[in-house]
C-alpha atoms as a PDB file:
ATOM      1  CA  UNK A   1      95.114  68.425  96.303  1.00  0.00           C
ATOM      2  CA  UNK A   2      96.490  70.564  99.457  1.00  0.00           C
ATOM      3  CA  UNK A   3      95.065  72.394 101.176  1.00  0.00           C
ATOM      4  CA  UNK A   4      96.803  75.548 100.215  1.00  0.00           C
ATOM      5  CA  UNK A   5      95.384  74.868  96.590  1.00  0.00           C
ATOM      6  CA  UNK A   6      91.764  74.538  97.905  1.00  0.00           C
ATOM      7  CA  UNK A   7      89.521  76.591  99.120  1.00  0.00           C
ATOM      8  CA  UNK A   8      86.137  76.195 101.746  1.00  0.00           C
ATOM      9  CA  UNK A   9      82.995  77.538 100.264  1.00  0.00           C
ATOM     10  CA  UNK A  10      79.456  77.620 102.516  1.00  0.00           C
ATOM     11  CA  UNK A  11      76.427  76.854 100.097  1.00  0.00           C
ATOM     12  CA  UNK A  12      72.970  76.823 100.431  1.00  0.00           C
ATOM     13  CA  UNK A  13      71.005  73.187  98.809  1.00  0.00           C
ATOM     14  CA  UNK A  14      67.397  73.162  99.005  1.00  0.00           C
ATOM     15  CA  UNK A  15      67.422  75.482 102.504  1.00  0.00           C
ATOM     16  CA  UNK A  16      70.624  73.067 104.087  1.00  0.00           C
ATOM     17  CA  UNK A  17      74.249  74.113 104.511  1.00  0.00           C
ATOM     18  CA  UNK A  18      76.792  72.364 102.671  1.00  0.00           C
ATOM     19  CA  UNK A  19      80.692  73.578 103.171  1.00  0.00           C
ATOM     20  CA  UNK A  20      82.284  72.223 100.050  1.00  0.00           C
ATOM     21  CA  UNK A  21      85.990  72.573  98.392  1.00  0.00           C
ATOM     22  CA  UNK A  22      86.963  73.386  95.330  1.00  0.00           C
ATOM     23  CA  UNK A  23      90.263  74.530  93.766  1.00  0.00           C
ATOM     24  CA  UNK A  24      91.398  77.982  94.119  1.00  0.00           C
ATOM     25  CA  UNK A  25      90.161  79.644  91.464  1.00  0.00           C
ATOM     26  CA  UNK A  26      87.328  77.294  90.509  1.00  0.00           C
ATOM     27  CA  UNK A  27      84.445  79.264  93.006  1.00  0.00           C
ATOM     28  CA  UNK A  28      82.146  80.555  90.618  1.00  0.00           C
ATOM     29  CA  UNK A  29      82.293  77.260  88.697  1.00  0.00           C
ATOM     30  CA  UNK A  30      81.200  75.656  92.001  1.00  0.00           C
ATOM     31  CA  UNK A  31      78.807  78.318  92.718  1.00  0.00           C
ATOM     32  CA  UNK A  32      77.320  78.039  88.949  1.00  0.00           C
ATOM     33  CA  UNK A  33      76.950  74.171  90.319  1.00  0.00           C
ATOM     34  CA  UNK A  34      75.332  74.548  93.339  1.00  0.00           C
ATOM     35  CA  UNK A  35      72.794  77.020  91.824  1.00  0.00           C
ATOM     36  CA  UNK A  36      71.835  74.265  89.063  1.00  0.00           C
ATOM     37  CA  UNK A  37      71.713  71.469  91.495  1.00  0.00           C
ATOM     38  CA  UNK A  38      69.408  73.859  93.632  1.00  0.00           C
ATOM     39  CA  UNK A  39      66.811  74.627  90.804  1.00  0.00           C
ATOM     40  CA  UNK A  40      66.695  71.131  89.731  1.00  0.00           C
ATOM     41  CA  UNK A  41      66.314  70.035  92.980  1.00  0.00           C
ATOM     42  CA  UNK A  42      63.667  73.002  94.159  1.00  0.00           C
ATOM     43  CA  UNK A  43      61.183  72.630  91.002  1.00  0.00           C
ATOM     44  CA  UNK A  44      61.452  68.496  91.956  1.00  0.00           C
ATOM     45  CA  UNK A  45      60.456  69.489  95.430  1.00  0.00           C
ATOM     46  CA  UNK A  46      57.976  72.521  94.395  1.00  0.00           C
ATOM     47  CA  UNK A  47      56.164  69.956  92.577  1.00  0.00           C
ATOM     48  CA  UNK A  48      55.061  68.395  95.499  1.00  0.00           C
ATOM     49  CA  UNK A  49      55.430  64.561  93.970  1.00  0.00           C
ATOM     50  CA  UNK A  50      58.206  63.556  96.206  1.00  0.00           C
ATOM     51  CA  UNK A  51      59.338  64.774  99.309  1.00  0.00           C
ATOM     52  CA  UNK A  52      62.323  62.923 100.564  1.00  0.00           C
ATOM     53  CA  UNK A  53      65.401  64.345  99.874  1.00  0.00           C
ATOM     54  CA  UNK A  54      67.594  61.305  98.794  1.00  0.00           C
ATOM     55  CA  UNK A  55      64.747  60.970  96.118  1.00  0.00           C
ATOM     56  CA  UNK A  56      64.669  64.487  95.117  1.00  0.00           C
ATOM     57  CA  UNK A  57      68.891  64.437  94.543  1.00  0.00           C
ATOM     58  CA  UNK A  58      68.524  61.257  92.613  1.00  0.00           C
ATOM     59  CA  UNK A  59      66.144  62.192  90.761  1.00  0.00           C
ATOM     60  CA  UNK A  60      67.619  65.949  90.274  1.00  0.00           C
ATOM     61  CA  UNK A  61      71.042  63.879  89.200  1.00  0.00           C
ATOM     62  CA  UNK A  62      69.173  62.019  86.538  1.00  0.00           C
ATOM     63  CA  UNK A  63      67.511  65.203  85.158  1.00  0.00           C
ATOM     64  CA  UNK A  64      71.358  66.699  85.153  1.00  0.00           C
ATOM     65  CA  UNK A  65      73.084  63.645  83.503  1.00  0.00           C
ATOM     66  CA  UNK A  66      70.047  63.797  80.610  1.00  0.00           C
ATOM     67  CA  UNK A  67      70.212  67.292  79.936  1.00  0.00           C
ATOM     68  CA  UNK A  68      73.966  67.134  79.931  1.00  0.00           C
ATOM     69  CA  UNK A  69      74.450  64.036  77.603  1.00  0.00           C
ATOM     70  CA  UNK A  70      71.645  65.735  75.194  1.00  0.00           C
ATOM     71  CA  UNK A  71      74.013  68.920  75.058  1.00  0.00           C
ATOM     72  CA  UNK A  72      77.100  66.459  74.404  1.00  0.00           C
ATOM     73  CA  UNK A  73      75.631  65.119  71.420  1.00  0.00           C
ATOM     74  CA  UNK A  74      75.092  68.296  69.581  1.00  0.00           C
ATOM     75  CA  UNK A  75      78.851  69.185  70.434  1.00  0.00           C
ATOM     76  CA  UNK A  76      80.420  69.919  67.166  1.00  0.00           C
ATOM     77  CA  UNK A  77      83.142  67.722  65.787  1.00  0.00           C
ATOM     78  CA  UNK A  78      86.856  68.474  66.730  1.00  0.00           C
ATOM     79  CA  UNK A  79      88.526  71.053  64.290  1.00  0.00           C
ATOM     80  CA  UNK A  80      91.855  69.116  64.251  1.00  0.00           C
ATOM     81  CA  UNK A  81      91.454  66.396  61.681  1.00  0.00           C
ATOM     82  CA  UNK A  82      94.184  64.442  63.370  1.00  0.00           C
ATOM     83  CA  UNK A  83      92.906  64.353  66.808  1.00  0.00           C
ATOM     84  CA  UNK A  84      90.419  61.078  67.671  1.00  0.00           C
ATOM     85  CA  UNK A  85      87.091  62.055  67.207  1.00  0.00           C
ATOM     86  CA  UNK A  86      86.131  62.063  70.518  1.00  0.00           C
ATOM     87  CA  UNK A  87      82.634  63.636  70.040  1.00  0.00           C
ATOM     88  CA  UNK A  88      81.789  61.292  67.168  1.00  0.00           C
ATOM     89  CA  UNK A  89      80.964  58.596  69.684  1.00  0.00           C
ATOM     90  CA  UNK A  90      78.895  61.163  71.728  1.00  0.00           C
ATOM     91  CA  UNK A  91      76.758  61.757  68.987  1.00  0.00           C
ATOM     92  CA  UNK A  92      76.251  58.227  68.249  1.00  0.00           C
ATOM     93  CA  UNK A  93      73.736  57.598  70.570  1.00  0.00           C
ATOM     94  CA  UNK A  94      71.769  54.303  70.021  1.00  0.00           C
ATOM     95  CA  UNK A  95      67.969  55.225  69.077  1.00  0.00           C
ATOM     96  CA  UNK A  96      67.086  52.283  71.747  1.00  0.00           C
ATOM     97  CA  UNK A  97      68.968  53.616  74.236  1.00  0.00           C
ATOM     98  CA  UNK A  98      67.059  56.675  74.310  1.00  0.00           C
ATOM     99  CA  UNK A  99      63.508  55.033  74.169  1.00  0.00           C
ATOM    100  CA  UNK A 100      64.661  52.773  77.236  1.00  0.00           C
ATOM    101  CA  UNK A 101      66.036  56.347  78.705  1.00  0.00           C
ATOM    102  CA  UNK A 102      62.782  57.728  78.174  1.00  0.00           C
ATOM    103  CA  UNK A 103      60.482  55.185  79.021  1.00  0.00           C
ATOM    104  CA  UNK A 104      62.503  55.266  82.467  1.00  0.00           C
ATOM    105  CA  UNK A 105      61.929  58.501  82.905  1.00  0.00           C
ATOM    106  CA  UNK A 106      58.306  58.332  81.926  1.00  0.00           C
ATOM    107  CA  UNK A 107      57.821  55.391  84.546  1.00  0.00           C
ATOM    108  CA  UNK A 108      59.519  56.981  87.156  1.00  0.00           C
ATOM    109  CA  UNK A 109      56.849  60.037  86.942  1.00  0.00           C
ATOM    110  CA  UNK A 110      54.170  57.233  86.969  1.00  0.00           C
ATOM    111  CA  UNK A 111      55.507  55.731  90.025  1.00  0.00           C
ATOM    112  CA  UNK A 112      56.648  59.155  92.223  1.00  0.00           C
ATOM    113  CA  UNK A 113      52.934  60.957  90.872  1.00  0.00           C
ATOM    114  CA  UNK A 114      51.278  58.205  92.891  1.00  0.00           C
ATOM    115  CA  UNK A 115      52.955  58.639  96.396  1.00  0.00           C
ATOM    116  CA  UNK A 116      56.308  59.419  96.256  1.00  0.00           C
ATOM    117  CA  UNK A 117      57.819  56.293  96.604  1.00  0.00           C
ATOM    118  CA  UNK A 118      60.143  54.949  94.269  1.00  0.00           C
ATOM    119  CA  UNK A 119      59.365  51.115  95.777  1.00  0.00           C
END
């Protein structure tokens, strides 16, 4: 990408500057990304179980990748019968996989209520 197709956005994270680049054209999809990566990160913080940063953004990123793999299984199937089936395998989400995703999840709010610390 050049730089005459890109453009430099300033964004706000969590109270800390971030200049980022995106596409021309693609600045309120970046800004639409930066606000949910704020509030995920700012209700991790506000709930006072962890305070490093690294460990708010991974655990933020988790949150983000959960929520959006739950809204790409209840994508509806492609209306082109001839096109692969893209979403089927989306949807076909392994009941175990989601009871080891969730027990995860559960342990890692174990672990981070305690002190913080995810070791």
């Amino acid at each position: 990408m050049n730089a005459s197709q890109t453009k430099q956005l300033e964004v706000q994270i969590m109270g800390q500057s971030y200049l980022l680049s995106c596409p021309a054209g693609g600045e309120s999809a970046l800004l639409d990304a930066v606000e949910r990566v704020d509030t995920a990160m700012c209700r991790i913080r506000d709930a006072g179980k962890v305070r490093a940063r690294d460990r708010i953004a991974v655990l933020a990123s988790l949150n983000l990748a959960f929520e959006l793999a739950q809204k790409e299984r209840e994508l509806p199937p492609p209306a082109d019968a001839d096109a692969p089936d893209l979403s089927a395998s989306l949807q076909r989400v392994d009941p175990s996989e989601q009871v080891r995703l969730d027990d995860l999840m559960r342990r890692l709010d174990q672990a981070l209520g305690d002190d913080g610390q995810l070791l």
